[in-house]
N, C-alpha and C. Protein backbone atom coordinates (compact mmCIF):
# COMPACT_ATOMS: atom_id res chain seq x y z
N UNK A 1 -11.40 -44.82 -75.85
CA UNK A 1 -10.69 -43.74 -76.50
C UNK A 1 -11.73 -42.76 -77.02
N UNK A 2 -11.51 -41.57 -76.93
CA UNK A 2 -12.36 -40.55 -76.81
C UNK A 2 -11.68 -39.84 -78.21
N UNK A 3 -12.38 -39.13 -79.01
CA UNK A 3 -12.40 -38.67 -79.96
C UNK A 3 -12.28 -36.96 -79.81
N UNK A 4 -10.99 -36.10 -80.00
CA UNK A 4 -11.36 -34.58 -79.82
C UNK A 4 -11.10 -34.16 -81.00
N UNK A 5 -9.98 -34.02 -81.87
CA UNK A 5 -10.07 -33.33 -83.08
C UNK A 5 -9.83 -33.93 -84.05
N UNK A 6 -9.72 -35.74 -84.06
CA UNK A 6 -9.52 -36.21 -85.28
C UNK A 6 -10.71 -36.62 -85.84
N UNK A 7 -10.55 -36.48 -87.25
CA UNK A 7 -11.75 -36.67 -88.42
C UNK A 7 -11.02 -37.93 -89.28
N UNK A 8 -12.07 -38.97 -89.31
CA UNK A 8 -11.46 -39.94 -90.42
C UNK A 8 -11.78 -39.29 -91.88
N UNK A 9 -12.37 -38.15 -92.07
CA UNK A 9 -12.56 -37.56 -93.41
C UNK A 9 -11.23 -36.59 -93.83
N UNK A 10 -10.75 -36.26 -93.02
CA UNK A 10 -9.32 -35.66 -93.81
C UNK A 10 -8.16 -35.74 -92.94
N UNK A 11 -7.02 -35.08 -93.78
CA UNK A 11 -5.51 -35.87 -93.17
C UNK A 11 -5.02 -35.20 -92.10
N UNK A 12 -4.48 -35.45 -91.60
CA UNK A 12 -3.92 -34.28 -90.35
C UNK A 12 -2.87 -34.05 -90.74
N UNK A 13 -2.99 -32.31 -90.76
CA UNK A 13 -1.78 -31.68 -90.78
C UNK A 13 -0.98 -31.16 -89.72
N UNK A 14 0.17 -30.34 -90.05
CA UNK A 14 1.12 -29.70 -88.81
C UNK A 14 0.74 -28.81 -88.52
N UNK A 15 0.24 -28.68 -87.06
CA UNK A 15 -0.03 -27.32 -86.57
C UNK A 15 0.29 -27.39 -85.33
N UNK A 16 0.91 -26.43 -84.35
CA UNK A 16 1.28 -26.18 -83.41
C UNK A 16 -0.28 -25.55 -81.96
N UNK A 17 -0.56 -27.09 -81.94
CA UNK A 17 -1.80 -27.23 -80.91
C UNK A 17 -1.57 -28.27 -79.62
N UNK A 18 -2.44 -27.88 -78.53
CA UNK A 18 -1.79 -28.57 -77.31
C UNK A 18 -3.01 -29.73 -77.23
N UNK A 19 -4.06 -29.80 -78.83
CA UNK A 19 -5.13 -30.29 -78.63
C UNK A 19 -4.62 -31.72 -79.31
N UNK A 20 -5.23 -32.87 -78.74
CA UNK A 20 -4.93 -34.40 -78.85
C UNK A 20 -5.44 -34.94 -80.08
N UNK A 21 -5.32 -35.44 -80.97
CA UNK A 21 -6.47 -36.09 -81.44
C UNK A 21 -7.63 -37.26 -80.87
N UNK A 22 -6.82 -38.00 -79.87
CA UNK A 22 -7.97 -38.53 -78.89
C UNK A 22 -7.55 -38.29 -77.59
N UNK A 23 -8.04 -38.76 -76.64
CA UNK A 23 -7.65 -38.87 -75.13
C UNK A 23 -7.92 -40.48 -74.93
N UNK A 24 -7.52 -41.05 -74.17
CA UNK A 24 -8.03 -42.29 -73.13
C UNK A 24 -7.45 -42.19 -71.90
N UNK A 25 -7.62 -42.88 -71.11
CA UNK A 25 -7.86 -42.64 -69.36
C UNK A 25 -6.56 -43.57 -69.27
N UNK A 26 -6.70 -44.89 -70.62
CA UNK A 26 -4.67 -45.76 -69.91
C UNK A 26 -4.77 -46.36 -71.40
N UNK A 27 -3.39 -46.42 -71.66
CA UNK A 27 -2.96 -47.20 -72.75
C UNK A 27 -4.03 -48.66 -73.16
N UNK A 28 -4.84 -49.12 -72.02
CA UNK A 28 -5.35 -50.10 -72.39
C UNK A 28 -7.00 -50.06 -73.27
N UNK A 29 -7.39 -48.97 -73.22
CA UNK A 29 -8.36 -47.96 -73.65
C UNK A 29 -8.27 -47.67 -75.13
N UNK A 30 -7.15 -47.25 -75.92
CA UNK A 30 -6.80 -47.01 -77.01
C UNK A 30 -7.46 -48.03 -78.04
N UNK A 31 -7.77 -47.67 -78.99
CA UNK A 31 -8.87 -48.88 -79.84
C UNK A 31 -7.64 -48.86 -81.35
N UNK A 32 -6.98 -49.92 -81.18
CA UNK A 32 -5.69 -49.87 -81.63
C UNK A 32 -6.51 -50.56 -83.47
N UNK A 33 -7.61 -50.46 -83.49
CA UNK A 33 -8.36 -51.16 -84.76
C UNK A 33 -8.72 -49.22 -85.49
N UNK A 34 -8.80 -48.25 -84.88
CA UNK A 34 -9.35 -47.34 -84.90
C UNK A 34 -7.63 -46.41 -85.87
N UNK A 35 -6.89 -46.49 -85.03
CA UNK A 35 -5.71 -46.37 -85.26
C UNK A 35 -5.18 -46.65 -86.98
N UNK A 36 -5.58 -47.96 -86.85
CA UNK A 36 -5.04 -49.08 -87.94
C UNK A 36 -6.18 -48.40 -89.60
N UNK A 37 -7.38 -48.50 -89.22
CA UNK A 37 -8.02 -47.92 -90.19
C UNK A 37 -7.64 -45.86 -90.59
N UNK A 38 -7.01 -45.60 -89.78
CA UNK A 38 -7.11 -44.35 -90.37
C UNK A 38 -5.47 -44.28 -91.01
N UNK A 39 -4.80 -45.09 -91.31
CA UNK A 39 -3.59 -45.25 -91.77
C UNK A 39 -2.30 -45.49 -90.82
N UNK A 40 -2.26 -45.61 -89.71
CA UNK A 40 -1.15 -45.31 -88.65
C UNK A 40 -0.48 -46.58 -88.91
N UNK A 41 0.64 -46.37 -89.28
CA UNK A 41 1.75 -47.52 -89.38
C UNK A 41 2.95 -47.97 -88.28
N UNK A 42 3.18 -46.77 -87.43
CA UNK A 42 4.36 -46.96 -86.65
C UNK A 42 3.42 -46.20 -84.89
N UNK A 43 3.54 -46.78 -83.72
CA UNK A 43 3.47 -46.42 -82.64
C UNK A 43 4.65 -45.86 -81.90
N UNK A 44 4.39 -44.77 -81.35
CA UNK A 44 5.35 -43.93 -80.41
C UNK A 44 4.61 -43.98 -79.57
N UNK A 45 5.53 -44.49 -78.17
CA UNK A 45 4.57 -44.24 -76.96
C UNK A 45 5.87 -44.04 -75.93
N UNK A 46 5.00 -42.73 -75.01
CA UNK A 46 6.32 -42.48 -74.07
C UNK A 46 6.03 -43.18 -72.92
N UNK A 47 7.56 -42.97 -72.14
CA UNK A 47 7.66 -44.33 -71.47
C UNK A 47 7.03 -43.97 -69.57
N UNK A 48 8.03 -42.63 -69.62
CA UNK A 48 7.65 -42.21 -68.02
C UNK A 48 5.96 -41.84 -67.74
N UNK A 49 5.42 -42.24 -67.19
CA UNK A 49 3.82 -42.32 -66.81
C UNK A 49 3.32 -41.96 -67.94
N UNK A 50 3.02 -42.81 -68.72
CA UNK A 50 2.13 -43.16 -69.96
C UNK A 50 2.17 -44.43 -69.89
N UNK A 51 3.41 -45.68 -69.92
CA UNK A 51 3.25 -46.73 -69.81
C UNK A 51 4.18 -47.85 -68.71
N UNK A 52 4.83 -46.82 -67.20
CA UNK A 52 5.03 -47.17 -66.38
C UNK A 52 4.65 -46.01 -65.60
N UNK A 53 4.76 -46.50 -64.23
CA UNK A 53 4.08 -45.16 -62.78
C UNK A 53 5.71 -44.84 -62.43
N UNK A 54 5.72 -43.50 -62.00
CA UNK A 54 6.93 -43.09 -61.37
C UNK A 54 8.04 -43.78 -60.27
N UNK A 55 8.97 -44.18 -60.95
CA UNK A 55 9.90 -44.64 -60.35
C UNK A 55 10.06 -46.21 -59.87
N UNK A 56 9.18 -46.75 -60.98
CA UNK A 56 9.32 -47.89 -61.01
C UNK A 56 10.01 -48.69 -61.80
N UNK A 57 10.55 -49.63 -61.58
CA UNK A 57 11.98 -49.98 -62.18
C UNK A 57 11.40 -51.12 -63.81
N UNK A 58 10.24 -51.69 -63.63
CA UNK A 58 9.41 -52.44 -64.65
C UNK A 58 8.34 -52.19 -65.13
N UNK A 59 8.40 -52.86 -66.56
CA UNK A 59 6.56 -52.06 -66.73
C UNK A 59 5.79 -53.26 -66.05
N UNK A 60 4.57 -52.75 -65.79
CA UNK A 60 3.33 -53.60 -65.20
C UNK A 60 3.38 -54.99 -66.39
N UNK A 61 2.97 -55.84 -65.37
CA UNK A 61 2.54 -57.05 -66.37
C UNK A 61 1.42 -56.94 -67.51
N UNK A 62 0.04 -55.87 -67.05
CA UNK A 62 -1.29 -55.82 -67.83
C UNK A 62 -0.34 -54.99 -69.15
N UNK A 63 0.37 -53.86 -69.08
CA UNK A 63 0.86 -52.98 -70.10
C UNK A 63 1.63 -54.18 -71.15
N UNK A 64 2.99 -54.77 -70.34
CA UNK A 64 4.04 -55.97 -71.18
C UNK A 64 2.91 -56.53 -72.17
N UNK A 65 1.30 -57.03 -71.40
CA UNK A 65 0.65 -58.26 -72.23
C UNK A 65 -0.38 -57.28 -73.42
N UNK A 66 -0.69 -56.27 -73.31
CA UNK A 66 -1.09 -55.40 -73.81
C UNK A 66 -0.46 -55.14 -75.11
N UNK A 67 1.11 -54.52 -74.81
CA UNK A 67 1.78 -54.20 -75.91
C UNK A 67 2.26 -55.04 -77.00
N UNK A 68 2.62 -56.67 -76.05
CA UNK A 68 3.04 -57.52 -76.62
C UNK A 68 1.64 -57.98 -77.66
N UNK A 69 0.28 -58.00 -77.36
CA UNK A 69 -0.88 -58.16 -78.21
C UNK A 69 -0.32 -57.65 -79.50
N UNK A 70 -0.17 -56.01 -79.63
CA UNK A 70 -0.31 -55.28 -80.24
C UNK A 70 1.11 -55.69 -81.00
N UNK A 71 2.21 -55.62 -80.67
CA UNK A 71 3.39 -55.68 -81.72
C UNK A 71 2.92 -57.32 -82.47
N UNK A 72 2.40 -58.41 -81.91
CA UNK A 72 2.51 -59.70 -82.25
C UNK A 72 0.85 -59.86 -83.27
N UNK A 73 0.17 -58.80 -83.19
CA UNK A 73 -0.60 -59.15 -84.27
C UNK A 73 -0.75 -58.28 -85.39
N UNK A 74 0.53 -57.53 -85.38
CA UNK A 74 1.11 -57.08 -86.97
C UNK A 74 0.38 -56.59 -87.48
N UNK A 75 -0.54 -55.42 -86.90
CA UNK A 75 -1.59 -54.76 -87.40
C UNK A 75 -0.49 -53.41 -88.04
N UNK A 76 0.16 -53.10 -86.87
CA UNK A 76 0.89 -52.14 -87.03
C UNK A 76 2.99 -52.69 -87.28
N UNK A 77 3.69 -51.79 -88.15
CA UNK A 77 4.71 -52.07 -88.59
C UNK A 77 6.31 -51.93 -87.39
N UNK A 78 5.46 -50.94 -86.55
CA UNK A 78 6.73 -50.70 -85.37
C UNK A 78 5.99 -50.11 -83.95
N UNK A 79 6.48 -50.67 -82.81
CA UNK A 79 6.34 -50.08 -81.48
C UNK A 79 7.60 -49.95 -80.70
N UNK A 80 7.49 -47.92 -80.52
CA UNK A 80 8.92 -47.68 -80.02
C UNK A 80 8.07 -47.00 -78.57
N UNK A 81 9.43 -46.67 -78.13
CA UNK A 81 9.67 -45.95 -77.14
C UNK A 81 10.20 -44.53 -77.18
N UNK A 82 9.53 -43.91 -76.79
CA UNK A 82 10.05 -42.10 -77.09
C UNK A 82 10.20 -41.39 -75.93
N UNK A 83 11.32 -41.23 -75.65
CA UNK A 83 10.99 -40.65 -74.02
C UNK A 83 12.54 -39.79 -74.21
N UNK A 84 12.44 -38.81 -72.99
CA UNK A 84 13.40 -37.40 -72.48
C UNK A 84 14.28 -38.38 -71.62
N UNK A 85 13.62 -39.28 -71.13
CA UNK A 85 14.64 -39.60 -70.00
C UNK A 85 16.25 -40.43 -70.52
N UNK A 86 17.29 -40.11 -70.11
CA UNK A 86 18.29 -40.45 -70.13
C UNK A 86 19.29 -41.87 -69.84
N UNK A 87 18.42 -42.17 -69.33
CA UNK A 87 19.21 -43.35 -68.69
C UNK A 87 18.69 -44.84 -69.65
N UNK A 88 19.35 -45.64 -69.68
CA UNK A 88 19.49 -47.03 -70.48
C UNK A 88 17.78 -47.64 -69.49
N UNK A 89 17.35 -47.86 -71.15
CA UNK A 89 15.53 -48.09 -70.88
C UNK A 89 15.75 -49.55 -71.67
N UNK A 90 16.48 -50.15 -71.78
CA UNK A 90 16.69 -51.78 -72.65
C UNK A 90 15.78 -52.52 -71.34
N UNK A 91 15.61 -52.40 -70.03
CA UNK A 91 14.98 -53.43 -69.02
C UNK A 91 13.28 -53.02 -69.95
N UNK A 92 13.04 -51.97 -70.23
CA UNK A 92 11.82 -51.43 -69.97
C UNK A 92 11.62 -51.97 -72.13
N UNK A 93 12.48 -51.90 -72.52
CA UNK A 93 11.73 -51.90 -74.13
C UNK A 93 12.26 -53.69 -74.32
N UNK A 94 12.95 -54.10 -73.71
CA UNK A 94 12.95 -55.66 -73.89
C UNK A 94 11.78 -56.35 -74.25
N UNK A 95 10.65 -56.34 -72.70
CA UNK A 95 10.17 -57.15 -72.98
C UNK A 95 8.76 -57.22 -73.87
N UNK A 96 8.75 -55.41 -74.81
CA UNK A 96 7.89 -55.41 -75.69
C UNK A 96 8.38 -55.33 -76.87
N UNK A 97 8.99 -55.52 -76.79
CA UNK A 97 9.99 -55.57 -78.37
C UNK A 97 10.01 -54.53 -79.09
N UNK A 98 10.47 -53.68 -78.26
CA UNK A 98 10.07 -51.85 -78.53
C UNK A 98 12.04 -51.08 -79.33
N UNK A 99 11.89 -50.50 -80.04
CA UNK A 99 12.53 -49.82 -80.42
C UNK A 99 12.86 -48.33 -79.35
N UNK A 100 13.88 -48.17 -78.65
CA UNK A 100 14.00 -46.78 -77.86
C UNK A 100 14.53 -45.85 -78.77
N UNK A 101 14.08 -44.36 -78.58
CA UNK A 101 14.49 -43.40 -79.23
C UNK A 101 14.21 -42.19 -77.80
N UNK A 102 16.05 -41.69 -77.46
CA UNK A 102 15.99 -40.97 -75.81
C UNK A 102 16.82 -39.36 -77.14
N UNK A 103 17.06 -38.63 -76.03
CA UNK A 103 17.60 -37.36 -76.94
C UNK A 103 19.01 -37.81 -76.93
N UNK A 104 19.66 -36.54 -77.74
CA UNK A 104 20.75 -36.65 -78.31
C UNK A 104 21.52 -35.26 -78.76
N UNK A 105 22.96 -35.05 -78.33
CA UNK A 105 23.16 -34.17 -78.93
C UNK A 105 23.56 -33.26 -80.26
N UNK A 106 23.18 -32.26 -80.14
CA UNK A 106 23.92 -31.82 -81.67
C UNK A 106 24.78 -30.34 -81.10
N UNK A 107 25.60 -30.30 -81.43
CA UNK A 107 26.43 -29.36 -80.79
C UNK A 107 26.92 -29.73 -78.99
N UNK A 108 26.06 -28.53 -78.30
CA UNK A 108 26.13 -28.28 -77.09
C UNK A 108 24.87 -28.61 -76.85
N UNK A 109 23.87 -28.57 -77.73
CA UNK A 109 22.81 -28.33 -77.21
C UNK A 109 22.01 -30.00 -77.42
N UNK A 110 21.44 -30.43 -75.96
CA UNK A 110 20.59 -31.47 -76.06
C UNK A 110 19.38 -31.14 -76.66
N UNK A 111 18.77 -32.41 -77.55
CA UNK A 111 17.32 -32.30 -78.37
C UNK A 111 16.87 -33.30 -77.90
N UNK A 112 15.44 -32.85 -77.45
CA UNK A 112 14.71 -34.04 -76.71
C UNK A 112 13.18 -33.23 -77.31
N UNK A 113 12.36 -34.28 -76.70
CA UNK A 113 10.47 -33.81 -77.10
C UNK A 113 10.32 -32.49 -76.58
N UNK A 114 9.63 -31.58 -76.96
CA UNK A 114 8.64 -31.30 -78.06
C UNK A 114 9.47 -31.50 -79.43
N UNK A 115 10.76 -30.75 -79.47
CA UNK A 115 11.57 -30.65 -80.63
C UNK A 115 11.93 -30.85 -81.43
N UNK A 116 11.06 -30.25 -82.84
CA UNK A 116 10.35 -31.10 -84.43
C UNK A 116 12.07 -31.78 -84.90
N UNK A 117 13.11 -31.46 -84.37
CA UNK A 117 14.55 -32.42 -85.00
C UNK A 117 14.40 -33.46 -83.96
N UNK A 118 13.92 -33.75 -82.74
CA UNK A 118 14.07 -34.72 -82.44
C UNK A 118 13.12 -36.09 -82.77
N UNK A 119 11.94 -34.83 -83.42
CA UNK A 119 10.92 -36.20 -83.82
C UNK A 119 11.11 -36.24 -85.13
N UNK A 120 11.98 -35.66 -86.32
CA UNK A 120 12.70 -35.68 -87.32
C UNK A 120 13.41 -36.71 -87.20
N UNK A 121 14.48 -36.68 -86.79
CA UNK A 121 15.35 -37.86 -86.36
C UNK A 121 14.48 -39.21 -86.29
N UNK A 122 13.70 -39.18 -84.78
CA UNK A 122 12.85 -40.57 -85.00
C UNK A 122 12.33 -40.81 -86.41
N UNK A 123 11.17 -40.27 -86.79
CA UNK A 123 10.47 -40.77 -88.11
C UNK A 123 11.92 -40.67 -89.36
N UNK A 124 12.75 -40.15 -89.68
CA UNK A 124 13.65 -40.56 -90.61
C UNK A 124 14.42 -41.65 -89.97
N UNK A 125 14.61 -42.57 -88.95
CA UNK A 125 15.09 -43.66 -88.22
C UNK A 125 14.18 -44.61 -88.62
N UNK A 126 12.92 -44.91 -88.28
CA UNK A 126 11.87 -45.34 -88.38
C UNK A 126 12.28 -45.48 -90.08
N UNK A 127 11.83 -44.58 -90.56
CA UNK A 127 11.35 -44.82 -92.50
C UNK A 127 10.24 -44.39 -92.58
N UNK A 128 9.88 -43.33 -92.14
CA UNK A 128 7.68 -43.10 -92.07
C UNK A 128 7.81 -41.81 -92.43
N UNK A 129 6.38 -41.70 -92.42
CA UNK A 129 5.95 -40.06 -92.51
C UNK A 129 5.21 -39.76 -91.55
N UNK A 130 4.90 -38.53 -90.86
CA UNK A 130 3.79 -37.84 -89.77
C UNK A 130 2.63 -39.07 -89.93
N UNK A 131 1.89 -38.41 -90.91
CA UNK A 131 0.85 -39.16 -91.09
C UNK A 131 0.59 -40.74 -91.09
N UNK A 132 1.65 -40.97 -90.92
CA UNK A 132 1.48 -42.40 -90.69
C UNK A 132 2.20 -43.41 -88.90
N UNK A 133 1.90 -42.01 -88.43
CA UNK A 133 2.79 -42.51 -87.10
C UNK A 133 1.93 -41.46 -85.96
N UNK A 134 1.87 -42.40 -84.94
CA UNK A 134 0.97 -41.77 -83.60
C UNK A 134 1.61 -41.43 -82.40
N UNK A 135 1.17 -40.55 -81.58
CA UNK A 135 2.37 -40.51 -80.37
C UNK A 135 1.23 -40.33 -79.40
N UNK A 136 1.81 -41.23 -78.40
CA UNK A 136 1.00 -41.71 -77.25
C UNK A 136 1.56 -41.18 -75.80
N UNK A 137 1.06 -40.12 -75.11
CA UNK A 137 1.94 -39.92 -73.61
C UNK A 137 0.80 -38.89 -73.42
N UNK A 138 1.53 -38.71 -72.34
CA UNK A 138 0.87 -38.07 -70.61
C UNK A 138 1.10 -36.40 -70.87
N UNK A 139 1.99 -36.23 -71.10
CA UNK A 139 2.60 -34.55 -71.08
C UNK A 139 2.03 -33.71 -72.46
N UNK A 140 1.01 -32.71 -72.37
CA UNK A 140 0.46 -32.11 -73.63
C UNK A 140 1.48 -31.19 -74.00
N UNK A 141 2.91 -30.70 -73.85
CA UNK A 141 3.59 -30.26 -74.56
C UNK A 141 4.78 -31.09 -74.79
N UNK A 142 5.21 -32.01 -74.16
CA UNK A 142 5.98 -32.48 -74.96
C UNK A 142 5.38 -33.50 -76.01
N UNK A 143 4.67 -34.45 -75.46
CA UNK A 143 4.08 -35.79 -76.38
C UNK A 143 2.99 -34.78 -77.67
N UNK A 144 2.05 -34.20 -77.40
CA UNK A 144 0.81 -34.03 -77.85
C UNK A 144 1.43 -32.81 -79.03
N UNK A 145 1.78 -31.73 -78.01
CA UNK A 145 2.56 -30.30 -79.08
C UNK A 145 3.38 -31.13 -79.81
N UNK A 146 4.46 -31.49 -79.59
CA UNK A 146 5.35 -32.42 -80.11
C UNK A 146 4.92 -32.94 -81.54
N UNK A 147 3.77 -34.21 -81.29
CA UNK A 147 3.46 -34.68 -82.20
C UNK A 147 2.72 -33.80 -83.23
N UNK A 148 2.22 -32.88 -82.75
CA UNK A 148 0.78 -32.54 -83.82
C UNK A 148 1.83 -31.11 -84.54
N UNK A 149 3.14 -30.85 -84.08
CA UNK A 149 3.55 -29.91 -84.62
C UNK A 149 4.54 -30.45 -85.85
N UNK A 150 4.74 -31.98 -85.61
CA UNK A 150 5.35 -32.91 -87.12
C UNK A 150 4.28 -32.87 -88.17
N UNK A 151 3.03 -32.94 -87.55
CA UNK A 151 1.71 -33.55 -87.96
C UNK A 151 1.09 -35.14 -88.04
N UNK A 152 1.98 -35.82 -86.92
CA UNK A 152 1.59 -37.24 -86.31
C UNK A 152 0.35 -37.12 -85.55
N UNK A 153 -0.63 -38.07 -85.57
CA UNK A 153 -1.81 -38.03 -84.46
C UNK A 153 -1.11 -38.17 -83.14
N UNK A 154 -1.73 -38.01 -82.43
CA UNK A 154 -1.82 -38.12 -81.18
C UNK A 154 -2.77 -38.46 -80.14
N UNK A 155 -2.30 -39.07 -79.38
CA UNK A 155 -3.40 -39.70 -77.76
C UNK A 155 -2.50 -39.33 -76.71
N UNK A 156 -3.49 -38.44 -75.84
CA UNK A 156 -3.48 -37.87 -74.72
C UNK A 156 -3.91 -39.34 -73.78
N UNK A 157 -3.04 -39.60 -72.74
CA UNK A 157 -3.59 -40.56 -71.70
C UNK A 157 -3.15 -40.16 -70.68
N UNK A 158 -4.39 -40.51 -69.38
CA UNK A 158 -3.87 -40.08 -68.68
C UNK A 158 -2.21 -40.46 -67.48
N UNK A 159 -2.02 -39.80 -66.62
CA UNK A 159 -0.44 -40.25 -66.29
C UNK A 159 -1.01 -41.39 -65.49
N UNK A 160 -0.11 -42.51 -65.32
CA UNK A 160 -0.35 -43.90 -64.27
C UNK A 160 0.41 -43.01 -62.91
N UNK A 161 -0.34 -43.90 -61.94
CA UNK A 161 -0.42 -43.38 -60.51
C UNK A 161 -0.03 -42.01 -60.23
N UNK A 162 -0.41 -42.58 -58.84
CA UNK A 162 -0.98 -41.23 -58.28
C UNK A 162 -0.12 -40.22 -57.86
N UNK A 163 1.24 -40.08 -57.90
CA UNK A 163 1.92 -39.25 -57.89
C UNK A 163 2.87 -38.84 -59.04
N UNK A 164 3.56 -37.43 -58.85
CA UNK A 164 4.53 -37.08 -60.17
C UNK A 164 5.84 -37.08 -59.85
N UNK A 165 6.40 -37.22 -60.54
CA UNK A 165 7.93 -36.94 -60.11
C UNK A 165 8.52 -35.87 -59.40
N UNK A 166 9.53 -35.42 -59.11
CA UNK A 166 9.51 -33.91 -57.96
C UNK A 166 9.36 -32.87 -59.20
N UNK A 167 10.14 -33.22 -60.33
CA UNK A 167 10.29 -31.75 -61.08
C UNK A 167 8.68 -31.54 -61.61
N UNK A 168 7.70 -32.47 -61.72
CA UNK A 168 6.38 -31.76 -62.34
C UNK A 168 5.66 -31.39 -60.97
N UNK A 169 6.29 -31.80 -59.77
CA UNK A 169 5.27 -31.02 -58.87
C UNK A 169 5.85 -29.10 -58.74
N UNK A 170 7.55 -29.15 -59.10
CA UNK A 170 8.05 -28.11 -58.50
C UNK A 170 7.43 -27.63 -60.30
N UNK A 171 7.62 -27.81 -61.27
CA UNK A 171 7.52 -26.98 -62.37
C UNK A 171 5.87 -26.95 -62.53
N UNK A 172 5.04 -27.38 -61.81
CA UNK A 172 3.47 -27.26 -62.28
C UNK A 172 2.62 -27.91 -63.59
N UNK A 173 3.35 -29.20 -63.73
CA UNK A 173 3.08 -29.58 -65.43
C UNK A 173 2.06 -29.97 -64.94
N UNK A 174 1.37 -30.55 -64.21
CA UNK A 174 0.00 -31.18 -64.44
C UNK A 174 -1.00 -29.79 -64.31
N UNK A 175 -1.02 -28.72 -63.60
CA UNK A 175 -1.38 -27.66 -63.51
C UNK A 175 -1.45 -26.75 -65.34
N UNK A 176 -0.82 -27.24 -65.36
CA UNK A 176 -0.25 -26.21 -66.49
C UNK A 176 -1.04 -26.92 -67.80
N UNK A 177 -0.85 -28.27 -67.66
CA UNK A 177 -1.53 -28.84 -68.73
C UNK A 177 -2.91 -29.44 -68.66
N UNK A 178 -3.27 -29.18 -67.48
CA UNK A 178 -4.84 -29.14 -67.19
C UNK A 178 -5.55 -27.58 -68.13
N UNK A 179 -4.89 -26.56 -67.70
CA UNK A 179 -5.04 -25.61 -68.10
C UNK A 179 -5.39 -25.23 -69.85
N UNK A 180 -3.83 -25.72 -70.42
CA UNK A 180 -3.70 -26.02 -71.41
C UNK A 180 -4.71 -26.91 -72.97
N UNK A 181 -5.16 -27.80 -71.80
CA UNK A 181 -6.34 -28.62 -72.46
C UNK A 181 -7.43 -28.18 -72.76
N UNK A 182 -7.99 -27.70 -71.73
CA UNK A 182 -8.86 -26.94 -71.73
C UNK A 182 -9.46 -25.41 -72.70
N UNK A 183 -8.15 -24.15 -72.09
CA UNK A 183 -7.72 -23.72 -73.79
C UNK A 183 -8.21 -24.55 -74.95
N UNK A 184 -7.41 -25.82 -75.52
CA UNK A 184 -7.40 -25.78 -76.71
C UNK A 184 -8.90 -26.32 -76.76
N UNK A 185 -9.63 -27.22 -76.14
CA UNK A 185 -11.02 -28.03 -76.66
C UNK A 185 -11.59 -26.19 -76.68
N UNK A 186 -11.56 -25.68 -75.76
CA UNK A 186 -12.79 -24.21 -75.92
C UNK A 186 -12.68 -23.49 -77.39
N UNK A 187 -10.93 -23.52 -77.70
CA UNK A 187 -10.82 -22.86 -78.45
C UNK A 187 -11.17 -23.68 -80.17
N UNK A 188 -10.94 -25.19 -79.76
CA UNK A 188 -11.36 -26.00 -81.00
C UNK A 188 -12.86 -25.61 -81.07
N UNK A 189 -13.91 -25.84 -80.13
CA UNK A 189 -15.60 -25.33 -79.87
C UNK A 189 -15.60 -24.33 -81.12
N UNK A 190 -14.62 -23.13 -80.87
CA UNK A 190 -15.32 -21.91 -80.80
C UNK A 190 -15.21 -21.49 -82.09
N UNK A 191 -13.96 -22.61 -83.39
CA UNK A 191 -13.46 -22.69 -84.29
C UNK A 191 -14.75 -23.31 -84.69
N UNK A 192 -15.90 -24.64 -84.50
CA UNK A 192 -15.91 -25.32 -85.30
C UNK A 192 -17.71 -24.56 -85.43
């Protein structure tokens, strides 16, 4: 786990940045002791390629034994699931003993990630505050903007396998958030 704008010397606040507080390359990378010392009480981690590959119906066995480490040595108080996608994820949060949180409506209008009421909702579900809760995924505007605009840390990882779903090849998200990244570390540089 790679270190970009978090400081264990002060708190993180809300600001509307596409910049991570760390990166790692896979969920298994994350130094979940690193986490634990800077106060993080509750894990958010999204589900579609962050901690399964596209269109696969289970999570990997290395991720299940991974997560299951992590909820069973009670470092931390909750591990959910935060994801856009719609459809019944109970196969996928079973066997980590994960809490799901998918969107929902209010009116007409669906609320899903980036959208500070939908990560409102979670952390008043939960019982937490920003600062005490991390969000873990692949997508730098929904997971990363998302989080850092509650003022939750965040880890950028990268997506599992090697392909994307059709809508991020037709909408350009990996393009876009290559881009995006980049922006913000130059522009963190040029700040510090």
């Amino acid at each position: 786990m790679k270190a970009l704008a978090y400081s264990l010397k002060s708190k993180k606040t809300a600001t509307a940045s596409y910049l991570p507080d760390f990166t790692a390359e896979h969920v298994r990378d994350i130094d979940f002791a690193v986490l634990k010392k800077a106060g993080i009480k509750h894990l958010l981690f999204d589900l579609d390629q962050t901690l399964r590959r596209p269109y696969s119906r289970h999570l990997e066995d290395d991720v299940v034994t991974l997560l299951n480490h992590v909820r069973e040595s009670k470092q931390f108080e909750s591990l959910n699931l935060v994801s856009n996608n719609q459809r019944k994820l109970h196969r996928f949060s079973k066997p980590i003993g994960a809490r799901v949180f998918q969107p929902f409506r209010r009116g007409w209008r669906i609320i899903r990630k980036p959208n500070p009421a939908f990560f409102t909702q979670v952390l008043k579900e939960i019982g937490t505050k920003p600062g005490q809760t991390v969000m873990i995924g692949d997508r730098l505007h929904a997971d990363v903007l998302g989080g850092n605009r509650m003022g939750m840390y965040t880890i950028f990882v990268n997506r599992r396998g090697p392909i994307d779903y059709w809508f991020d090849w037709l909408l350009l998200t990996r393009m876009r958030d290559n881009r995006r990244l980049r922006d913000a570390i130059s522009n963190h540089r040029k700040r510090k």
